[in-house]
N, C-alpha and C. Protein backbone atom coordinates (compact mmCIF):
# COMPACT_ATOMS: atom_id res chain seq x y z
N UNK A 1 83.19 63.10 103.74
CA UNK A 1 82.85 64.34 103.07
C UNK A 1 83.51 64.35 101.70
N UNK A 2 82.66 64.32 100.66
CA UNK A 2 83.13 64.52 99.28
C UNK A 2 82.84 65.94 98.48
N UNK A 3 83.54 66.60 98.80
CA UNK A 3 83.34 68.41 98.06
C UNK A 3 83.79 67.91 97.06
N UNK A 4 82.43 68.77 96.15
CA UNK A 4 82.69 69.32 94.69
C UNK A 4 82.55 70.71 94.82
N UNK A 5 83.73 71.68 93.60
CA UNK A 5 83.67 72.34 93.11
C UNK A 5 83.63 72.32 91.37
N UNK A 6 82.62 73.10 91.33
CA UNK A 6 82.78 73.55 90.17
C UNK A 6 81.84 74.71 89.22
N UNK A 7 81.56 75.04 88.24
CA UNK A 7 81.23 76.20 87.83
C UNK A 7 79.38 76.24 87.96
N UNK A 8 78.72 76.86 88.23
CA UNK A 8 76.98 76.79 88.41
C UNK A 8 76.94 76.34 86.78
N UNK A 9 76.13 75.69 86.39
CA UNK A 9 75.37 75.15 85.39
C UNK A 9 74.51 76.44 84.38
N UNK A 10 74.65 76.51 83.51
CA UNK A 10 73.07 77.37 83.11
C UNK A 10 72.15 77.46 83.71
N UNK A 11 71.52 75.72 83.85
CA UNK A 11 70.02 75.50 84.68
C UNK A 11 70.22 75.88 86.45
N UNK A 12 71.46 75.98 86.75
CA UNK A 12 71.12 76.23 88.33
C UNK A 12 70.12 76.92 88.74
N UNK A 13 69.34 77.05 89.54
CA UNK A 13 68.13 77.11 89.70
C UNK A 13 67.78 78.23 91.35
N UNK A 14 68.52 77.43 91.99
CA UNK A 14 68.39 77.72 93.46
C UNK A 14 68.93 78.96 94.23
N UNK A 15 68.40 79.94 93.71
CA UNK A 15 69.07 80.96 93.92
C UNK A 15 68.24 81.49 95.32
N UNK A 16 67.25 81.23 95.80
CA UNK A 16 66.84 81.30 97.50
C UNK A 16 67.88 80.19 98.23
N UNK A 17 68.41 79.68 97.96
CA UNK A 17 69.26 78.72 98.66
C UNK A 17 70.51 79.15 98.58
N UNK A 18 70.77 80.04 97.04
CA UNK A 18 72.39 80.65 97.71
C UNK A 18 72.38 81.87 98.38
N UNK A 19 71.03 82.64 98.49
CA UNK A 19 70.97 83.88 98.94
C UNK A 19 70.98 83.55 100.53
N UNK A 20 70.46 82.47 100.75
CA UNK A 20 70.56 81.67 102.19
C UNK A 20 72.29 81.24 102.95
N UNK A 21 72.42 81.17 102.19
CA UNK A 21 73.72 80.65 102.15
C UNK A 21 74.92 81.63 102.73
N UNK A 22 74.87 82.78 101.32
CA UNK A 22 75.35 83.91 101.56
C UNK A 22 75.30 84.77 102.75
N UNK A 23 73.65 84.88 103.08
CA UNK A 23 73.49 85.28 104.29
C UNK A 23 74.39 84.71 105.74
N UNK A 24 73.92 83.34 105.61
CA UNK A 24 74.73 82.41 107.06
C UNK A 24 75.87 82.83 107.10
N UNK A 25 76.38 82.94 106.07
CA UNK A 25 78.24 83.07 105.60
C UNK A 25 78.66 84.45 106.15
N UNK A 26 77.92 85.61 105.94
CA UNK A 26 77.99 86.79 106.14
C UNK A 26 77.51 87.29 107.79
N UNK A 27 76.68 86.39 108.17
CA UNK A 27 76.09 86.76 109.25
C UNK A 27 77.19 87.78 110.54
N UNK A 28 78.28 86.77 110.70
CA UNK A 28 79.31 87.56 111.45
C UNK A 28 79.67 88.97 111.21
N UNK A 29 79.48 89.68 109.80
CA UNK A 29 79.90 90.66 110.17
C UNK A 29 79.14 92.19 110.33
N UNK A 30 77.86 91.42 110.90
CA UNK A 30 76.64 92.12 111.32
C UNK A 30 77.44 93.09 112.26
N UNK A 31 77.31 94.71 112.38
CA UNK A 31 77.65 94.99 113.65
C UNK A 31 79.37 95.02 113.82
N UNK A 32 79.97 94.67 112.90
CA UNK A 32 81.29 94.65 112.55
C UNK A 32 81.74 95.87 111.40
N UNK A 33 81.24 95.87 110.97
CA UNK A 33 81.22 96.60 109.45
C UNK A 33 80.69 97.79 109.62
N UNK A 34 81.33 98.89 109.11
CA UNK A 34 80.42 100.08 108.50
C UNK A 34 80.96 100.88 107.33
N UNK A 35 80.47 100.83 106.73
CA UNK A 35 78.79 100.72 105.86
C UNK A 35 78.59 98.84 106.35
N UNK A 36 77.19 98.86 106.41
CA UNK A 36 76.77 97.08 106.40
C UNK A 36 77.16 96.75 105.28
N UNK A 37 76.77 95.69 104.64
CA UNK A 37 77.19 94.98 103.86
C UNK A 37 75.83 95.03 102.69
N UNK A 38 76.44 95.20 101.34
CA UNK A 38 75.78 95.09 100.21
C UNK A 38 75.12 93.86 99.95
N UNK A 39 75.38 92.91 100.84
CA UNK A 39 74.53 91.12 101.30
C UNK A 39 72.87 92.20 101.19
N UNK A 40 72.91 93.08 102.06
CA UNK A 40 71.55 92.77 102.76
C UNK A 40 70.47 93.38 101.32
N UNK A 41 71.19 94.17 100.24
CA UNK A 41 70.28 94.22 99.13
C UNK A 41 69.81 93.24 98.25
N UNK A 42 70.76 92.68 98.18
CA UNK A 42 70.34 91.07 97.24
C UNK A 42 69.34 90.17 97.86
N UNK A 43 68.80 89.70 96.82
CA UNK A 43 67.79 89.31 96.47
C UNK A 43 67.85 87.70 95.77
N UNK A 44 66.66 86.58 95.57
CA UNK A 44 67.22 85.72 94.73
C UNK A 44 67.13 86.12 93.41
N UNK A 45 66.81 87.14 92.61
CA UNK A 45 66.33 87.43 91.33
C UNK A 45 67.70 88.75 91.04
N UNK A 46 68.49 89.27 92.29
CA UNK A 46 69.45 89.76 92.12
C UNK A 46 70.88 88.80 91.86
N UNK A 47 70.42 87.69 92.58
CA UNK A 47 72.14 87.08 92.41
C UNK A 47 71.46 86.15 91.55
N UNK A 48 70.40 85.71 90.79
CA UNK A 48 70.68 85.16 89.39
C UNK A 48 71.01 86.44 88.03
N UNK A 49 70.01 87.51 88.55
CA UNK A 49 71.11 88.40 87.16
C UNK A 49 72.91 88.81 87.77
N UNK A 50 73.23 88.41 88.45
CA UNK A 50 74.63 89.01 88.88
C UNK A 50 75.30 87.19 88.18
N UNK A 51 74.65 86.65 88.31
CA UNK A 51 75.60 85.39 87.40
C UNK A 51 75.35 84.93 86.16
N UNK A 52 74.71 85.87 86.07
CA UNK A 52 74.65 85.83 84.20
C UNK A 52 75.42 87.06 83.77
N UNK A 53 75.80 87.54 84.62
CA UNK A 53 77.17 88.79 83.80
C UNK A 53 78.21 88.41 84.87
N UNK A 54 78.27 87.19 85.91
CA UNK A 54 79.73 87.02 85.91
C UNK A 54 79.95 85.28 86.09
N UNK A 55 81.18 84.67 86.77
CA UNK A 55 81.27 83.50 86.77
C UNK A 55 81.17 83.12 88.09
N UNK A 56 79.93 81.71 88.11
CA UNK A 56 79.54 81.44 89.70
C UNK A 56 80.58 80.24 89.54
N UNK A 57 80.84 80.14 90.85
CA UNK A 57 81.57 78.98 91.08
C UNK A 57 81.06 78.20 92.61
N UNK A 58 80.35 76.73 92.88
CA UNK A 58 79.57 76.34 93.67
C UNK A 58 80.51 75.25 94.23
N UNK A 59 80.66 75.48 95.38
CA UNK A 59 81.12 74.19 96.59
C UNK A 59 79.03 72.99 97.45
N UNK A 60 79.36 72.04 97.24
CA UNK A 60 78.46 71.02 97.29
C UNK A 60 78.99 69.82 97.79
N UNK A 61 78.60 69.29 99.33
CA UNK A 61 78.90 68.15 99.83
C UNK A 61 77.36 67.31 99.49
N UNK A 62 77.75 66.00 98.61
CA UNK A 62 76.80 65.55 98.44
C UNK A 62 75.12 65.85 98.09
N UNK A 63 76.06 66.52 96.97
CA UNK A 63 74.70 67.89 96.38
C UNK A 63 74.24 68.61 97.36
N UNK A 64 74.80 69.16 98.42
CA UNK A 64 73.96 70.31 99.38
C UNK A 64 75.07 71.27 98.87
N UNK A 65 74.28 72.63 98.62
CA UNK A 65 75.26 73.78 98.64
C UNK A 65 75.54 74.13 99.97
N UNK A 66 77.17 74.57 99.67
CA UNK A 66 78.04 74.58 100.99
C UNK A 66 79.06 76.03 101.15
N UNK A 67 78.80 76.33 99.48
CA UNK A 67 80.04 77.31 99.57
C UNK A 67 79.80 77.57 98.22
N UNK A 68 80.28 79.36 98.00
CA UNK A 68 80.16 80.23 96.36
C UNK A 68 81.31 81.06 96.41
N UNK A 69 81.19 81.25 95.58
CA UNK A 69 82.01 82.95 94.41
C UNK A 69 81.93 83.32 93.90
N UNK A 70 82.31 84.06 93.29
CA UNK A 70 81.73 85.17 92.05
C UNK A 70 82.94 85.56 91.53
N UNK A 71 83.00 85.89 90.65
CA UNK A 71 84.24 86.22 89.98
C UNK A 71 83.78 87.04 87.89
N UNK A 72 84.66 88.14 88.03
CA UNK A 72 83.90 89.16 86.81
C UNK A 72 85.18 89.65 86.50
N UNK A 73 85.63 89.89 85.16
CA UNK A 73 86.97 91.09 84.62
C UNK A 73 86.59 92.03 85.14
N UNK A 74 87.52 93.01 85.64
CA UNK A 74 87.30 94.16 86.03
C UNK A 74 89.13 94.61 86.11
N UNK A 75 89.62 95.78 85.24
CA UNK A 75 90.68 96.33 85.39
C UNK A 75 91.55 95.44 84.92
N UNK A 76 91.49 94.51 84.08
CA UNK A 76 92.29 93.78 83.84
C UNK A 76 92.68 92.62 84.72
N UNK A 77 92.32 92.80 85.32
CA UNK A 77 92.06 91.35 86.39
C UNK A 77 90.80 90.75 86.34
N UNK A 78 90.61 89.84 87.17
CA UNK A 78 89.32 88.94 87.64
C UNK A 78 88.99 89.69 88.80
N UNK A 79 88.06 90.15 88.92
CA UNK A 79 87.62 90.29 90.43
C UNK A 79 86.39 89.22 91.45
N UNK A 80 87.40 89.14 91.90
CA UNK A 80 86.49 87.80 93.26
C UNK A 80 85.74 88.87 94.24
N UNK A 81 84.17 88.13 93.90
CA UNK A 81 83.81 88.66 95.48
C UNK A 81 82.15 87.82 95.51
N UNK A 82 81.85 87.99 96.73
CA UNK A 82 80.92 87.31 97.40
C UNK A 82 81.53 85.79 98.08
N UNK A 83 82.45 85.45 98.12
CA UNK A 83 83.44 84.26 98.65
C UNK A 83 82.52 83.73 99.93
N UNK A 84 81.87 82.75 100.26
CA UNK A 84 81.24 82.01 101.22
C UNK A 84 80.76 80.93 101.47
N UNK A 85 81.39 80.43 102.24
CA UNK A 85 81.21 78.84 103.03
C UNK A 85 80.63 78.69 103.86
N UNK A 86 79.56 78.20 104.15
CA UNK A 86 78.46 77.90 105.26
C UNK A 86 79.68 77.95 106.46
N UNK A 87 78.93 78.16 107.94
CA UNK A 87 79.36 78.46 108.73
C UNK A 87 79.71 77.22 109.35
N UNK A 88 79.19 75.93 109.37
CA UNK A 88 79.65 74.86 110.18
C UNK A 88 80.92 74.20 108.99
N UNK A 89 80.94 74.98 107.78
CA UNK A 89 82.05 73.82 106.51
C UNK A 89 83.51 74.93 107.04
N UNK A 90 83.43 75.96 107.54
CA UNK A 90 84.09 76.37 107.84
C UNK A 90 85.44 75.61 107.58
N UNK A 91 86.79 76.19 107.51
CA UNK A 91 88.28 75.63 108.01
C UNK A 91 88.22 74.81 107.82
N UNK A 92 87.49 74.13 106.30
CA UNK A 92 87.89 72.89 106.33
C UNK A 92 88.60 72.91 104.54
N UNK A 93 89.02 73.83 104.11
CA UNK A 93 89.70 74.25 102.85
C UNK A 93 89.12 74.53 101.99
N UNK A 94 87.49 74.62 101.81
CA UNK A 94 86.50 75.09 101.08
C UNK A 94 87.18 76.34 100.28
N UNK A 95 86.86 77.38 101.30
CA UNK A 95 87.01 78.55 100.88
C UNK A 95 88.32 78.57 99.59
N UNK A 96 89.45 77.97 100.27
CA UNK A 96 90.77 77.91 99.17
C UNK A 96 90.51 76.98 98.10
N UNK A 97 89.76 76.14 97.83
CA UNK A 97 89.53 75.07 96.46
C UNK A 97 88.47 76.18 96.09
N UNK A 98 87.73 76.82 96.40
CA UNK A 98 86.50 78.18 95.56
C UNK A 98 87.78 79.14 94.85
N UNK A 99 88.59 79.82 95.82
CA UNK A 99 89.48 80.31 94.97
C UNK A 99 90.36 79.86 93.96
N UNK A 100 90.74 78.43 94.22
CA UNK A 100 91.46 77.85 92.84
C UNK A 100 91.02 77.35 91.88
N UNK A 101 89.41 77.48 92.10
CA UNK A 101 88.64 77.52 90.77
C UNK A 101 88.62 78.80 89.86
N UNK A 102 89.03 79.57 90.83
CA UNK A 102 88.69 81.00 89.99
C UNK A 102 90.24 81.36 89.44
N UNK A 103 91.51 80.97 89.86
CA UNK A 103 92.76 80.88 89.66
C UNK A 103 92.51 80.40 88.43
N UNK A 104 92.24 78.89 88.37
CA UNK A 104 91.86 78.02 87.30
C UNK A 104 91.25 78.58 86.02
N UNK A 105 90.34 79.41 86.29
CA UNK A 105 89.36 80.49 85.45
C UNK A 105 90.25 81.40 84.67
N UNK A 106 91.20 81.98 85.83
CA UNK A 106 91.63 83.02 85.32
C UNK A 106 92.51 82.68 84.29
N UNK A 107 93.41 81.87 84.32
CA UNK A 107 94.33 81.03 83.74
C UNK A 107 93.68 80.71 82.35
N UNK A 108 92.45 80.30 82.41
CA UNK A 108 92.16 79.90 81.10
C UNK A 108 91.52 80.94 80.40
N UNK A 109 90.92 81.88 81.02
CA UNK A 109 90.93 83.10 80.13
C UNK A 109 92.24 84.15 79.79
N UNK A 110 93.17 83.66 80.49
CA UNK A 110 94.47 84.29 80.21
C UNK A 110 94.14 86.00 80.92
N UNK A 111 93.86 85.78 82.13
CA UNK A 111 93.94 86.42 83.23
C UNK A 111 95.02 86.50 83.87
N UNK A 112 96.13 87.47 84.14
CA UNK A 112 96.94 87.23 84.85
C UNK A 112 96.72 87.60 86.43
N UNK A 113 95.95 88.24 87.13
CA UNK A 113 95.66 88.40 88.55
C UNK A 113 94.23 88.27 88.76
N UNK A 114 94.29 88.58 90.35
CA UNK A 114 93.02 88.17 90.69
C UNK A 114 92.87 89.69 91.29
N UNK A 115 91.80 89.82 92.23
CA UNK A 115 91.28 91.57 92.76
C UNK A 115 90.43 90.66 93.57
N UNK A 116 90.42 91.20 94.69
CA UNK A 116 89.82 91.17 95.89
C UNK A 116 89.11 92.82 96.91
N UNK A 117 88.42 93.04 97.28
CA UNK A 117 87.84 93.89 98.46
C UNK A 117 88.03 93.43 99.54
N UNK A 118 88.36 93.75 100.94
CA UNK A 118 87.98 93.24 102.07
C UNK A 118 87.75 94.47 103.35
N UNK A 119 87.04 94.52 104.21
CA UNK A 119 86.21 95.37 104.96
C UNK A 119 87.76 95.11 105.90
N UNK A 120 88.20 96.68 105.94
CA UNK A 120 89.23 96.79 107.42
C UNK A 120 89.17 96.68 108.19
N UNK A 121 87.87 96.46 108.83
CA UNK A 121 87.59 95.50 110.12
C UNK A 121 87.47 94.23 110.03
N UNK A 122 87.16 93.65 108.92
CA UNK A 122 88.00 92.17 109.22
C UNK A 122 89.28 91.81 108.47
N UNK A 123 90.23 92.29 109.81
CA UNK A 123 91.55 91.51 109.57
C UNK A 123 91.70 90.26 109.64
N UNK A 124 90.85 89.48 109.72
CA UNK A 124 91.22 88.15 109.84
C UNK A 124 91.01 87.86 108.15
N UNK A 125 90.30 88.07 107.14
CA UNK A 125 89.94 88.09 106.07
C UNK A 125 91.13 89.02 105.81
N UNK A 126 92.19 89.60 105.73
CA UNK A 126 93.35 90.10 105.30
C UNK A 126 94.28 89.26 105.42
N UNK A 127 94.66 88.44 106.51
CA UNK A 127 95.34 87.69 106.96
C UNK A 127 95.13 86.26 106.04
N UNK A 128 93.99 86.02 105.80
CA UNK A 128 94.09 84.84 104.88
C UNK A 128 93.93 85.04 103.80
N UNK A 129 93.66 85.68 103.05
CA UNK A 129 93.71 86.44 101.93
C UNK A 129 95.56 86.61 102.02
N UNK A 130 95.98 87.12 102.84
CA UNK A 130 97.33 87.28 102.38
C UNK A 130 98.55 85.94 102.43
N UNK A 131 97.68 85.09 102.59
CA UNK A 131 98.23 83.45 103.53
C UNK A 131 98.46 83.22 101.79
N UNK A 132 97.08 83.11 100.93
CA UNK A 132 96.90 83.06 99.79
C UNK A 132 97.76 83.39 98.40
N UNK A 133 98.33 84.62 99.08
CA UNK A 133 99.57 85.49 97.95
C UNK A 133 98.98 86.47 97.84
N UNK A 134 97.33 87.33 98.53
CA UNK A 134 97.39 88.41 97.92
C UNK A 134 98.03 89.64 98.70
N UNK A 135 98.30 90.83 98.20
CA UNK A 135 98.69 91.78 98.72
C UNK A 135 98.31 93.51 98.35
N UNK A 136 97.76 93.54 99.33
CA UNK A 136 97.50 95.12 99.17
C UNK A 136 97.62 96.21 98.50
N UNK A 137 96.85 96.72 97.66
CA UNK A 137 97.45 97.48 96.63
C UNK A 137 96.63 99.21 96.90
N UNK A 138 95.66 98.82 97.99
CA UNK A 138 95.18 100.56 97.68
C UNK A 138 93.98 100.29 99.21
N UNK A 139 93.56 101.41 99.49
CA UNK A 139 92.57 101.80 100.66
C UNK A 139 91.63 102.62 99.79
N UNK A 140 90.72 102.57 100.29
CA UNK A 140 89.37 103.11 99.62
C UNK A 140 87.90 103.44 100.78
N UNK A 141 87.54 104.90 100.97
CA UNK A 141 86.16 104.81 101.50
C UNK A 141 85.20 104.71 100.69
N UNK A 142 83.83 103.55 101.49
CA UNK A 142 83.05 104.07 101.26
C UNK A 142 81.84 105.62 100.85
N UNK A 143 81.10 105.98 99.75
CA UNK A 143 80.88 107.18 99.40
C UNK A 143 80.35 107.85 101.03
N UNK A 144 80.52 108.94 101.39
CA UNK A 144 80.06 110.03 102.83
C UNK A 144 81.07 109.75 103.98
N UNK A 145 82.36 108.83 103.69
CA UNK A 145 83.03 107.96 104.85
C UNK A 145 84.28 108.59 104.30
N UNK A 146 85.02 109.36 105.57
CA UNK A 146 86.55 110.04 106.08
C UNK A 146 87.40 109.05 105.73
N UNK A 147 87.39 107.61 106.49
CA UNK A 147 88.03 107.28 106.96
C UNK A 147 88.01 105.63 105.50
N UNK A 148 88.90 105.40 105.99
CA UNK A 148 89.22 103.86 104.91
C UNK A 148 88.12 103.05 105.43
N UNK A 149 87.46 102.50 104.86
CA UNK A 149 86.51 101.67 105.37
C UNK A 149 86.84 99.88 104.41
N UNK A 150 87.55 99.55 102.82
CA UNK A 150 88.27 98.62 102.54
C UNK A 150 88.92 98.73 101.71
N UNK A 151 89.60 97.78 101.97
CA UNK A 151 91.11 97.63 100.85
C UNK A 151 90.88 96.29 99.93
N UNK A 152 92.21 96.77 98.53
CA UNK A 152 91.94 96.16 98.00
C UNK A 152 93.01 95.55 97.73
N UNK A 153 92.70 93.79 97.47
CA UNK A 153 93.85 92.82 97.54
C UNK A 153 94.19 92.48 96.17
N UNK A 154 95.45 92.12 95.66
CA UNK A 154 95.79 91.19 94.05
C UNK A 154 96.69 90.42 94.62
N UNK A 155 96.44 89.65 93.48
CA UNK A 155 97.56 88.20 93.82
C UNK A 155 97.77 88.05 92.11
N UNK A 156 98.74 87.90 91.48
CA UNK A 156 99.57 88.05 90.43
C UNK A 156 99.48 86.33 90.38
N UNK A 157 98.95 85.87 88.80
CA UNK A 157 99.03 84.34 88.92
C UNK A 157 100.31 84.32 87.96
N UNK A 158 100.93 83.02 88.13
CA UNK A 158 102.12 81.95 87.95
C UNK A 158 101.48 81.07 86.63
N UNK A 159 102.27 80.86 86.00
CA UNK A 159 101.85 79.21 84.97
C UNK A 159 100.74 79.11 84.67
């Protein structure tokens, strides 16, 4: 297995294949989540205008897409989101080389943190997220929702 990361191209093209992607990646937290997930509005003609106003970053074993991110300024940070690795590339460090592209990013735009979301029902996505360096900075509902529905993570970059 030879993973590449690195930034989508101008010409990338295949945007039914990352909306595919995204989906597989997301599938688990069908039925987990409430509010569902903002996955199920996108479109392929939505996540090519969403990467022309932010930075894609593509994981590819032997040119198959395998794994994405997204990453946009927001608040003075970078904000990461849409983070997903096909479901069988799983645990195999994908996910963390997608984020140290965007580390990498941030660094060279002279970004000093990163911003994260994650749904309070998946703690396991807190837990590695916090494996990472990030840490909790605020709770937030969704709009008509009492109760915290996600929080939001930073991780402060180094060098």
């Amino acid at each position: 297995m030879e993973i590449q990361i690195r930034r989508a191209a101008e010409n990338f093209a295949d945007w039914p294949e990352l909306l595919r992607l995204l989906q597989g990646a997301f599938e688990y937290m069908e039925g987990r989540i409430d509010p569902p997930s903002s996955l199920q509005r996108l479109t392929p003609a939505s996540i090519a205008e969403k990467s022309r106003e932010e930075a894609l970053f593509l994981a590819s074993d032997d040119g198959e897409l395998i794994g994405c991110v997204f990453a946009r300024p927001r608040d003075g940070a970078l904000y990461v989101g849409k983070l997903a690795v096909r479901r069988d590339q799983q645990h195999n460090g994908i996910g963390r080389r997608l984020m140290e592209a965007v580390e990498d990013h941030a660094r060279d735009s002279r970004v000093e943190s990163l911003e994260l979301e994650t749904r309070i029902e998946l703690a396991e996505n807190r837990e590695t997220f916090a494996a990472m360096g990030y840490v909790k900075t605020a709770e937030h509902a969704h709009q008509g929702y009492e109760r915290t529905t996600f929080i939001t993570m930073r991780k402060k970059l180094t060098g």
